[in-house]
N, C-alpha and C. Protein backbone atom coordinates (compact mmCIF):
# COMPACT_ATOMS: atom_id res chain seq x y z
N UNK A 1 0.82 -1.19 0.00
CA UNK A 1 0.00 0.00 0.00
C UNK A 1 0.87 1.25 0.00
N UNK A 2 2.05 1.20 1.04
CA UNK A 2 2.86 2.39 0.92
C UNK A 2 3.32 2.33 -0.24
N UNK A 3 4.52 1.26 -0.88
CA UNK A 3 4.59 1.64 -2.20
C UNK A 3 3.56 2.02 -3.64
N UNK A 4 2.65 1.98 -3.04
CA UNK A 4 1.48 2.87 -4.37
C UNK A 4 1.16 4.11 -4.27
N UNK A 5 1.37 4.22 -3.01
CA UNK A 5 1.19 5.83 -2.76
C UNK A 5 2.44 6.62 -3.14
N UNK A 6 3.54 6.10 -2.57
CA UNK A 6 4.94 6.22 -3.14
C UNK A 6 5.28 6.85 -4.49
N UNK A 7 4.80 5.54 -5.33
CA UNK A 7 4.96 6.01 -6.94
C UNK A 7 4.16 6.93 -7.43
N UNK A 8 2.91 7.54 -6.56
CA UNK A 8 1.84 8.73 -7.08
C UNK A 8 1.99 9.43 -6.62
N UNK A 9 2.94 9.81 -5.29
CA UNK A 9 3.46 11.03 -4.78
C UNK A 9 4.85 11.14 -5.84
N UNK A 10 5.50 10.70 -6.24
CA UNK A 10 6.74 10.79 -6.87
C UNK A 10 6.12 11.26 -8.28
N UNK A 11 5.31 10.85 -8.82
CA UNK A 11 5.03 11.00 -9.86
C UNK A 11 4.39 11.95 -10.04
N UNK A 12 3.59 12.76 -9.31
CA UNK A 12 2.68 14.18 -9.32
C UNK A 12 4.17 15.00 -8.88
N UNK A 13 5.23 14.31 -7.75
CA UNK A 13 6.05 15.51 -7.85
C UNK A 13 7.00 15.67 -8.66
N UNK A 14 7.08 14.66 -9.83
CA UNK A 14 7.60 14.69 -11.13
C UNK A 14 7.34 15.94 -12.09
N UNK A 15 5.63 15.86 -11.76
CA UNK A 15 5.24 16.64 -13.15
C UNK A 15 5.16 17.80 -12.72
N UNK A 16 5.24 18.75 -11.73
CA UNK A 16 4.89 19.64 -10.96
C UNK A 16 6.23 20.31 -10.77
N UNK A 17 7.29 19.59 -10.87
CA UNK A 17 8.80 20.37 -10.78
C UNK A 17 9.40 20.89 -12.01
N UNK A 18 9.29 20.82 -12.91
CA UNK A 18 9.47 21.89 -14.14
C UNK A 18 8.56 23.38 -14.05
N UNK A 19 7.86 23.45 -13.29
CA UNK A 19 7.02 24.45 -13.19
C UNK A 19 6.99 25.60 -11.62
N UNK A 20 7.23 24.40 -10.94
CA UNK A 20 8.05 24.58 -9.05
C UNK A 20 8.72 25.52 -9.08
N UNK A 21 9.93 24.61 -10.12
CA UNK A 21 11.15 25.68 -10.45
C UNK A 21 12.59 24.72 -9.49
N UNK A 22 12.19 23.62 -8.69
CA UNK A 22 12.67 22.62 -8.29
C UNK A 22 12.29 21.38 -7.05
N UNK A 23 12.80 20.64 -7.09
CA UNK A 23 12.45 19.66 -6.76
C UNK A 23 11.69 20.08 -4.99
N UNK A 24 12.66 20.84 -4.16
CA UNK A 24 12.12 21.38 -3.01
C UNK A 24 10.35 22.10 -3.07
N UNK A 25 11.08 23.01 -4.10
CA UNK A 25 9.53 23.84 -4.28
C UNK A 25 8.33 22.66 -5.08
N UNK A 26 8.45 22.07 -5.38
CA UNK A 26 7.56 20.68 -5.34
C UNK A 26 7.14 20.56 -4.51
N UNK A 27 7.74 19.80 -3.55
CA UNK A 27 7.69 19.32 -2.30
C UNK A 27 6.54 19.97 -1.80
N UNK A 28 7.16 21.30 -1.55
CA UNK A 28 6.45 22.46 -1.09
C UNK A 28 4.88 22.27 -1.08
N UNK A 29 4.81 23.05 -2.66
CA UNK A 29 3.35 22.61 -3.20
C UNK A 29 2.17 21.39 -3.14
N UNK A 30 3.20 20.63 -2.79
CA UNK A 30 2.43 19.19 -2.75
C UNK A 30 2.07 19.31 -1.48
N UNK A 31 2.65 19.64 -0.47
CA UNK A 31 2.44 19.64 1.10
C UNK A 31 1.53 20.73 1.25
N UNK A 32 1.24 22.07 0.99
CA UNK A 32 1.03 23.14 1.17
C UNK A 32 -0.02 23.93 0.73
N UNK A 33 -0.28 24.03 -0.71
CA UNK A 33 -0.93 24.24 -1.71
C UNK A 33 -2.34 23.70 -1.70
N UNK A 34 -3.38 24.62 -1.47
CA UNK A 34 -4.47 24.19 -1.36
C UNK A 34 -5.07 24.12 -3.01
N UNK A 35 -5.96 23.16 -3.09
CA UNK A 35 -6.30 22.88 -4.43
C UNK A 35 -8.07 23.66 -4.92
N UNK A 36 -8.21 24.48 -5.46
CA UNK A 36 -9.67 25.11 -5.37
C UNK A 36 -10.38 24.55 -5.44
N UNK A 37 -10.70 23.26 -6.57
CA UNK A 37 -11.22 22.42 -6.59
C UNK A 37 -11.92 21.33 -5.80
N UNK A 38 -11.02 21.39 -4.62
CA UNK A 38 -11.34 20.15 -3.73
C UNK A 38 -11.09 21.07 -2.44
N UNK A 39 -11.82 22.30 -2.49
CA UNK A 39 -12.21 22.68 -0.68
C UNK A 39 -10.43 22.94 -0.49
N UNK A 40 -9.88 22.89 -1.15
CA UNK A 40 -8.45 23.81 -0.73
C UNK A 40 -7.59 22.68 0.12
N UNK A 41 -8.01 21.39 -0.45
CA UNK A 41 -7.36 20.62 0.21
C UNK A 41 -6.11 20.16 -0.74
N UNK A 42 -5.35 20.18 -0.25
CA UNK A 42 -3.89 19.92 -0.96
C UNK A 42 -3.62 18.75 -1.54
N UNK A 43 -2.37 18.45 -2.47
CA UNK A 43 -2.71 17.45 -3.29
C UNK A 43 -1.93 16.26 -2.70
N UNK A 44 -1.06 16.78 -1.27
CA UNK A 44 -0.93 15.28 0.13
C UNK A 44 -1.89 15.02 0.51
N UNK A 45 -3.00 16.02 1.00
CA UNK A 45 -4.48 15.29 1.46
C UNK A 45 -5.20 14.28 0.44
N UNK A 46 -5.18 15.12 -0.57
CA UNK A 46 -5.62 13.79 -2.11
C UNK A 46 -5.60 12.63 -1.69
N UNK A 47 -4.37 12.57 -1.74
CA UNK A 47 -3.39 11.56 -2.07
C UNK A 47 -3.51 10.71 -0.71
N UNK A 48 -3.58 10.78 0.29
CA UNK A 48 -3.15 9.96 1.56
C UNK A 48 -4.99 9.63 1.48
N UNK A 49 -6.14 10.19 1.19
CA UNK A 49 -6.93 9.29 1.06
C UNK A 49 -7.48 9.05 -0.21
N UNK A 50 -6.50 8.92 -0.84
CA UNK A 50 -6.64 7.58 -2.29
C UNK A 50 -7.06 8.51 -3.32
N UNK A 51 -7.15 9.52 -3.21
CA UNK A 51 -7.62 10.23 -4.57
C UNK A 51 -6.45 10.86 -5.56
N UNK A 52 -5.20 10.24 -6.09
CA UNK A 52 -3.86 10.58 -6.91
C UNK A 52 -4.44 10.58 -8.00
N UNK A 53 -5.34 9.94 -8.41
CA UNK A 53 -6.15 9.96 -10.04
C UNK A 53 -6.78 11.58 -10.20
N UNK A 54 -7.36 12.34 -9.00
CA UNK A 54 -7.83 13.58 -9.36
C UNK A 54 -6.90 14.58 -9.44
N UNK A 55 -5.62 14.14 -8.65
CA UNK A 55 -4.51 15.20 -8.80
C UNK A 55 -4.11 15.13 -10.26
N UNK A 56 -3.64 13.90 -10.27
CA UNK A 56 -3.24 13.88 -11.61
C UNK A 56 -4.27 14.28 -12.54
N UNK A 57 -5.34 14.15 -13.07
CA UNK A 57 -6.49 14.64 -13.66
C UNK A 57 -6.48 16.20 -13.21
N UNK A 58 -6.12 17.03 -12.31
CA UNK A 58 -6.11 18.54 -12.00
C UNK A 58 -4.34 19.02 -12.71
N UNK A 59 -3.84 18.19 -12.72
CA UNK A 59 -2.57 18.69 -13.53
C UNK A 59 -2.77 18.43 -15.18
N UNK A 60 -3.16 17.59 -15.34
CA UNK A 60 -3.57 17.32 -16.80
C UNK A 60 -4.55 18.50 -17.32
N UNK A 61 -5.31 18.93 -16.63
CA UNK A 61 -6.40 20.33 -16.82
C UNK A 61 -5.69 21.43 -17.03
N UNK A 62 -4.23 21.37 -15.75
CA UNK A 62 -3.91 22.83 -15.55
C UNK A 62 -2.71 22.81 -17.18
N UNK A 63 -2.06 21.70 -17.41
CA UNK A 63 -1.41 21.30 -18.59
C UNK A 63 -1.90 21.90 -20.17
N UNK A 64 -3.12 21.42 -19.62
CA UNK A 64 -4.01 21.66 -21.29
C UNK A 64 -4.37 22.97 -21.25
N UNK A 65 -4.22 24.13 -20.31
CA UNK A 65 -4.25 25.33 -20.49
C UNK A 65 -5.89 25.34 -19.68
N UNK A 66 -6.08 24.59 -19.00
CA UNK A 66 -7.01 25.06 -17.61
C UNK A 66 -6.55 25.85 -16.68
N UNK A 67 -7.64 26.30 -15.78
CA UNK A 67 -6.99 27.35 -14.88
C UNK A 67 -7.50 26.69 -13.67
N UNK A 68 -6.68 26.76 -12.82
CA UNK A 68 -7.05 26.25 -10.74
C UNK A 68 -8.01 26.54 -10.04
């Protein structure tokens, strides 16, 4: 179970660090960063109860030239 969460925290903070500006400021965001979408809950809260498919689906939005 930890390693699945593992590879979807690594992997949202994959796609999120070209844009961060680095790997820390990732971090950051992932911990910190409230998401508008989901009551401003951040995309570690997502994620620790099972929802990495909507993060990822909210980066894919913000990708395609959606807005937050």
């Amino acid at each position: 179970m930890y390693g699945f969460r593992l590879r979807e925290v690594l992997e949202i903070l994959n796609r999120v660090e070209p844009w961060a500006g680095s790997p820390l400021a990732a971090y950051a965001w992932y911990r910190s960063q409230g998401l508008p979408g989901f009551g401003d809950m951040t995309a570690e809260q997502l994620v620790t109860q099972g929802h990495a498919d909507a993060v990822r689906d909210y980066l894919d939005a913000i990708a395609d030239g959606g807005y937050a």
